[in-house]
Protein backbone atom coordinates (compact mmCIF):
# COMPACT_ATOMS: atom_id res chain seq x y z
CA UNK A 1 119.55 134.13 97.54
CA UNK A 2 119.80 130.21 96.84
CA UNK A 3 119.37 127.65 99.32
CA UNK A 4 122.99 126.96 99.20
CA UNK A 5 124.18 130.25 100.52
CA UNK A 6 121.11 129.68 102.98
CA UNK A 7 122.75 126.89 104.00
CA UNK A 8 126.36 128.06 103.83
CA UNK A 9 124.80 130.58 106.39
CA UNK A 10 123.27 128.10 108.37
CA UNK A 11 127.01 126.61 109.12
CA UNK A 12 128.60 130.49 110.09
CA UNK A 13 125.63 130.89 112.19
CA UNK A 14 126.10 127.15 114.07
CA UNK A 15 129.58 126.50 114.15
CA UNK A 16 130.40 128.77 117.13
CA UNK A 17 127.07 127.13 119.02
CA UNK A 18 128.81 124.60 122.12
CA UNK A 19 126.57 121.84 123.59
CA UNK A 20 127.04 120.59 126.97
CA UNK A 21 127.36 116.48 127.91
CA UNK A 22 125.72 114.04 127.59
CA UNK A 23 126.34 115.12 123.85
CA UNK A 24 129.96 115.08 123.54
CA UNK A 25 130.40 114.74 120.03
CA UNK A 26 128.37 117.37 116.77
CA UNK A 27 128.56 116.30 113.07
CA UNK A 28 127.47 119.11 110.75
CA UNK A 29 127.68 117.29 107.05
CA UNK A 30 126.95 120.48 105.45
CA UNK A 31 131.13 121.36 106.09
CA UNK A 32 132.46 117.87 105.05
CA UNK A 33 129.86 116.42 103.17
CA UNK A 34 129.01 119.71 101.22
CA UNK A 35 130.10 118.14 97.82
CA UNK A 36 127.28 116.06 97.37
CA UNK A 37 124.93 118.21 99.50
CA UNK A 38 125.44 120.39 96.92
CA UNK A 39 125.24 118.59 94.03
CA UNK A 40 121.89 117.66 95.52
CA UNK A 41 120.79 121.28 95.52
CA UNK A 42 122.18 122.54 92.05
CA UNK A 43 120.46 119.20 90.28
CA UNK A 44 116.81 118.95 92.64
CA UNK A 45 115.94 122.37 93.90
CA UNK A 46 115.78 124.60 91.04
CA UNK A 47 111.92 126.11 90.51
CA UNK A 48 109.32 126.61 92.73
CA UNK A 49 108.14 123.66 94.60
CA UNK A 50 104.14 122.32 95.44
CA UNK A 51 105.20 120.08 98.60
CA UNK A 52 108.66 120.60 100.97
CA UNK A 53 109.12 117.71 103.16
CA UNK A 54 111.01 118.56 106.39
CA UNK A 55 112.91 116.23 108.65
CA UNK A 56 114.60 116.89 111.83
CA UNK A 57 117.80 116.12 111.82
CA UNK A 58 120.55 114.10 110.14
CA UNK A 59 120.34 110.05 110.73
CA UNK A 60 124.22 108.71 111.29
CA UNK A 61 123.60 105.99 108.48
CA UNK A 62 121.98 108.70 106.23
CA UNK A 63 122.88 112.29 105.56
CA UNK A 64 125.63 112.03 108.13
CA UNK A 65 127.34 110.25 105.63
CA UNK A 66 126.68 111.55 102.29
CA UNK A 67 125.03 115.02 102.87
CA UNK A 68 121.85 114.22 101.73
CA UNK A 69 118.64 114.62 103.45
CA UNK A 70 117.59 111.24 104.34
CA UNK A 71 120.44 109.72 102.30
CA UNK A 72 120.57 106.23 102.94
CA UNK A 73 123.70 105.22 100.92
CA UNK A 74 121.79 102.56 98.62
CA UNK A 75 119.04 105.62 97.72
CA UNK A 76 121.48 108.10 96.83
CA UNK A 77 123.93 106.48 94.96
CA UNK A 78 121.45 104.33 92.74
CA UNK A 79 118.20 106.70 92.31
CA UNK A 80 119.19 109.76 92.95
CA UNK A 81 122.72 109.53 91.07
CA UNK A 82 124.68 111.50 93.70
CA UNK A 83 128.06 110.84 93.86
CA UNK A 84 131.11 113.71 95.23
CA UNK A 85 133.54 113.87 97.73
CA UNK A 86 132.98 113.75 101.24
CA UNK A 87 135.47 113.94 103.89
CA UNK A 88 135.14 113.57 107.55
CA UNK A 89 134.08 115.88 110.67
CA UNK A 90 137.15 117.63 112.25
CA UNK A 91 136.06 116.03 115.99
CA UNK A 92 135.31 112.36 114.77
CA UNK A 93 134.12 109.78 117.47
CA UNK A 94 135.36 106.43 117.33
CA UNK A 95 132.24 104.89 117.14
CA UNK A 96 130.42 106.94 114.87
CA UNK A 97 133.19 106.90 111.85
CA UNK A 98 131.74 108.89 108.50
CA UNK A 99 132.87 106.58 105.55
CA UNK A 100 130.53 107.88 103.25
CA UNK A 101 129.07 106.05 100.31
CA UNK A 102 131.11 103.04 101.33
CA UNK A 103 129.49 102.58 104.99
CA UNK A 104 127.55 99.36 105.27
CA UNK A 105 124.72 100.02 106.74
CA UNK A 106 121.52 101.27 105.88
CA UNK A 107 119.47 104.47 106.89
CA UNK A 108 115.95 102.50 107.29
CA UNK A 109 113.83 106.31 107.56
CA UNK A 110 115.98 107.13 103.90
CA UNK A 111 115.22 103.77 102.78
CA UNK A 112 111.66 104.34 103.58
CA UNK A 113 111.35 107.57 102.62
CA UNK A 114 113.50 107.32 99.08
CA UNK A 115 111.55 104.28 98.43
CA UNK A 116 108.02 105.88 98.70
CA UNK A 117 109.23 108.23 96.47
CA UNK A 118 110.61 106.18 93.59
CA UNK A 119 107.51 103.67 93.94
CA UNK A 120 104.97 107.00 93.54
CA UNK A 121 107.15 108.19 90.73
CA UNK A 122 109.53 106.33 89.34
CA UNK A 123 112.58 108.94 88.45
CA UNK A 124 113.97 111.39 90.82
CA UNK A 125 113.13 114.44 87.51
CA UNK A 126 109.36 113.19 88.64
CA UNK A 127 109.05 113.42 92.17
CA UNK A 128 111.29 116.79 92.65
CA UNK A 129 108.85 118.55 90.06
CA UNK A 130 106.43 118.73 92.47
CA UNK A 131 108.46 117.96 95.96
CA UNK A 132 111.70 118.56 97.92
CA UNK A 133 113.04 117.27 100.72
CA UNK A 134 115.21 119.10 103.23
CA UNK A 135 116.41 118.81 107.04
CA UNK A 136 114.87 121.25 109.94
CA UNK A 137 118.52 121.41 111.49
CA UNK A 138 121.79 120.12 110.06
CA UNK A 139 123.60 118.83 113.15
CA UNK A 140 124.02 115.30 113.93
CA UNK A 141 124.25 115.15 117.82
CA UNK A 142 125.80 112.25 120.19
CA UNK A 143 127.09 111.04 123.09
CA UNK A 144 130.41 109.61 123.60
CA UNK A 145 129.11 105.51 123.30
CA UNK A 146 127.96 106.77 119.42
CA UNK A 147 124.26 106.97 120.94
CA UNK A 148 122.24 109.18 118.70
CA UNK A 149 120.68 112.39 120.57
CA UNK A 150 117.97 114.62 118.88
CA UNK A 151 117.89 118.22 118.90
CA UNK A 152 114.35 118.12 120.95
CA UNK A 153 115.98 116.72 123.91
CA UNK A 154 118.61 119.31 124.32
CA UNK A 155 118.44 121.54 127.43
CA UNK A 156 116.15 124.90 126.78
CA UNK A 157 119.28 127.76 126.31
CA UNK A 158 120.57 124.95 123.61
CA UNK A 159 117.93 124.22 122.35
CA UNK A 160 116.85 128.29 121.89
CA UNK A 161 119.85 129.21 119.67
CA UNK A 162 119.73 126.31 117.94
CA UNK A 163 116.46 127.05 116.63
CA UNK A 164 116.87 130.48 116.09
CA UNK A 165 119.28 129.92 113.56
CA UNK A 166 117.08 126.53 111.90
CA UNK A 167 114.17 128.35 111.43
CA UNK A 168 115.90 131.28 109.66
CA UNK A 169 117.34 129.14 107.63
CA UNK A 170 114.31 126.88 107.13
CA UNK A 171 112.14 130.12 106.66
CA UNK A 172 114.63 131.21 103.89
CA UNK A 173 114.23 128.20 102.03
CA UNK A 174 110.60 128.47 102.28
CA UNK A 175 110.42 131.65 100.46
CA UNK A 176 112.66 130.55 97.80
CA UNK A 177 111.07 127.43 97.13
CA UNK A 178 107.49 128.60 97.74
CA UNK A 179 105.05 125.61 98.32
CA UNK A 180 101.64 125.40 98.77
CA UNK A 181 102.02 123.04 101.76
CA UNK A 182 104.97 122.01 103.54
CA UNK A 183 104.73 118.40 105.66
CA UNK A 184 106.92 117.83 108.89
CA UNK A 185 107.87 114.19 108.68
CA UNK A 186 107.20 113.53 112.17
CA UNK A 187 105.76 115.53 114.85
CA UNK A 188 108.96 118.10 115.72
CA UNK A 189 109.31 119.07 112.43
CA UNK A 190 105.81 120.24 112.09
CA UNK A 191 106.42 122.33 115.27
CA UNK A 192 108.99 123.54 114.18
CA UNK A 193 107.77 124.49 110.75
CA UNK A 194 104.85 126.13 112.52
CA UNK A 195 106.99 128.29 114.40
CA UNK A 196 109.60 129.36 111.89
CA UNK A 197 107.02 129.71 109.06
CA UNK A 198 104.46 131.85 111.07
CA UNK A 199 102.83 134.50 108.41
CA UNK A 200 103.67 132.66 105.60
CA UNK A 201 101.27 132.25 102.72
CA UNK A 202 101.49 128.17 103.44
CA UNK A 203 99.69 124.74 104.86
CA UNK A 204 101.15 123.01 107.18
CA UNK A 205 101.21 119.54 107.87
CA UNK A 206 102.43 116.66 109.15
CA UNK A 207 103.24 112.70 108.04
CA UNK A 208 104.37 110.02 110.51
CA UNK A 209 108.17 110.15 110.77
CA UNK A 210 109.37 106.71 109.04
CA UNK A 211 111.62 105.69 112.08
CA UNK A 212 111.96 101.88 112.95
CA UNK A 213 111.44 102.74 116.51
CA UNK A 214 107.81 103.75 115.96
CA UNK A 215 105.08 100.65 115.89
CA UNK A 216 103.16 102.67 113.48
CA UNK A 217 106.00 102.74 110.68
CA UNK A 218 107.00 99.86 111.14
CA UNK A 219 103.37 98.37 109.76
CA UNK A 220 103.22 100.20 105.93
CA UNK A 221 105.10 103.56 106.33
CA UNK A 222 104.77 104.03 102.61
CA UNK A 223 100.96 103.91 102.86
CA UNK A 224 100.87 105.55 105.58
CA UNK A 225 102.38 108.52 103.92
CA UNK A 226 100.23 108.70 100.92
CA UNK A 227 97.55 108.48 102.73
CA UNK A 228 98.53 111.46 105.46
CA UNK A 229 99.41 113.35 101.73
CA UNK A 230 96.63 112.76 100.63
CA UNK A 231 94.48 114.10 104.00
CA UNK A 232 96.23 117.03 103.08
CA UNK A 233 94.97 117.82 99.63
CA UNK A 234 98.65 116.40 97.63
CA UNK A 235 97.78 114.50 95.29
CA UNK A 236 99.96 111.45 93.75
């Protein structure tokens, strides 16, 4: 198994999965995005890994537009070197449009996040030595004004087999990847991890999610994050 056919699984398992309003509209850029998402895979996740990072979700300026976990456009195309096709979600709301590498704005938790990572080590061969990044569920979720909605704030039955089929998948790519620790960036995904990882050989942890809407990231993320790393016995 690869984490690419544990993701094409991911996609059978969600794509019959219907979500009541407010949500109105469900992205899933592993289906039209999968060109670079996989390109991402084949060239970053080969070899066992010391540190997965796991997010929650897809950002709509990030991976929602070029399929890579926290893939602010600027990050991707210029450190990372990604660069494929990507077309659009069959259900597309007006407000929410998926350009891909050409959409103007910027994912601030990928440019955060991407950033940390070239600062600590420079080339993308560096950092994915030692670490890989992936997303706790695929789905981008909103409502019909464009307004993002996370996966935690979905009603229980949702929100129950959704998560039955993330932390399969998540678990999956545990066990090929096997870390030592893997870090939730941000609260939910360590929850998350914790549940879907239980009896696993493997630390958990946690770093502060990289969001502009929290205080706290908004005063030194990057430090914040090699220090929470480094609470956790990763060294840099």
């Amino acid at each position: 198994m690869t984490l690419a056919t544990v993701a094409q699984d991911l996609v059978k398992a969600l794509a019959p999965q219907k979500f009541a309003p407010p949500v109105t509209h469900v992205y899933n850029p592993l289906e039209y995005a999968w060109a670079p998402h996989e390109q991402y895979l084949s060239r970053f996740s080969g070899g066992t890994k010391e540190v997965v990072l796991v997010g929650m979700n897809p950002g709509p300026y990030g991976m929602a537009q070029t399929g890579v976990p926290f893939g602010e456009i600027a990050a991707v195309r210029e450190w990372l070197a990604i660069d494929a096709p990507i077309g659009r979600p069959k259900r597309e709301n007006p407000a929410r449009k998926i350009v891909g590498m050409a959409c103007a704005r910027s994912e601030v938790s990928g440019a955060r996040l991407w950033g940390w990572a070239r600062a600590a080590f420079e080339t993308p061969e560096r950092f994915f030595a030692r670490f890989f990044v992936l997303n706790y569920c695929p789905l981008v979720f909103m409502e019909e004004s464009g307004r993002n909605f996370t996966p935690d704030k979905l009603p229980a039955a949702e929100r129950e087999r959704l998560f039955k089929a993330c932390d399969r998948a998540l678990r999956e790519s545990v066990e090929i990847l096997k870390p030592k620790v893997v870090v939730g960036v941000g609260v939910f995904a360590a929850d998350r991890a914790r549940a879907a990882l239980a009896g696993l050989d493997v630390r958990i942890g946690s770093v502060l999610h990289p969001s502009p809407a929290s205080p706290l990231a908004n005063k030194g993320w990057a430090e914040q994050a090699t220090a929470g790393l480094r609470a956790l016995d990763i060294k840099l």
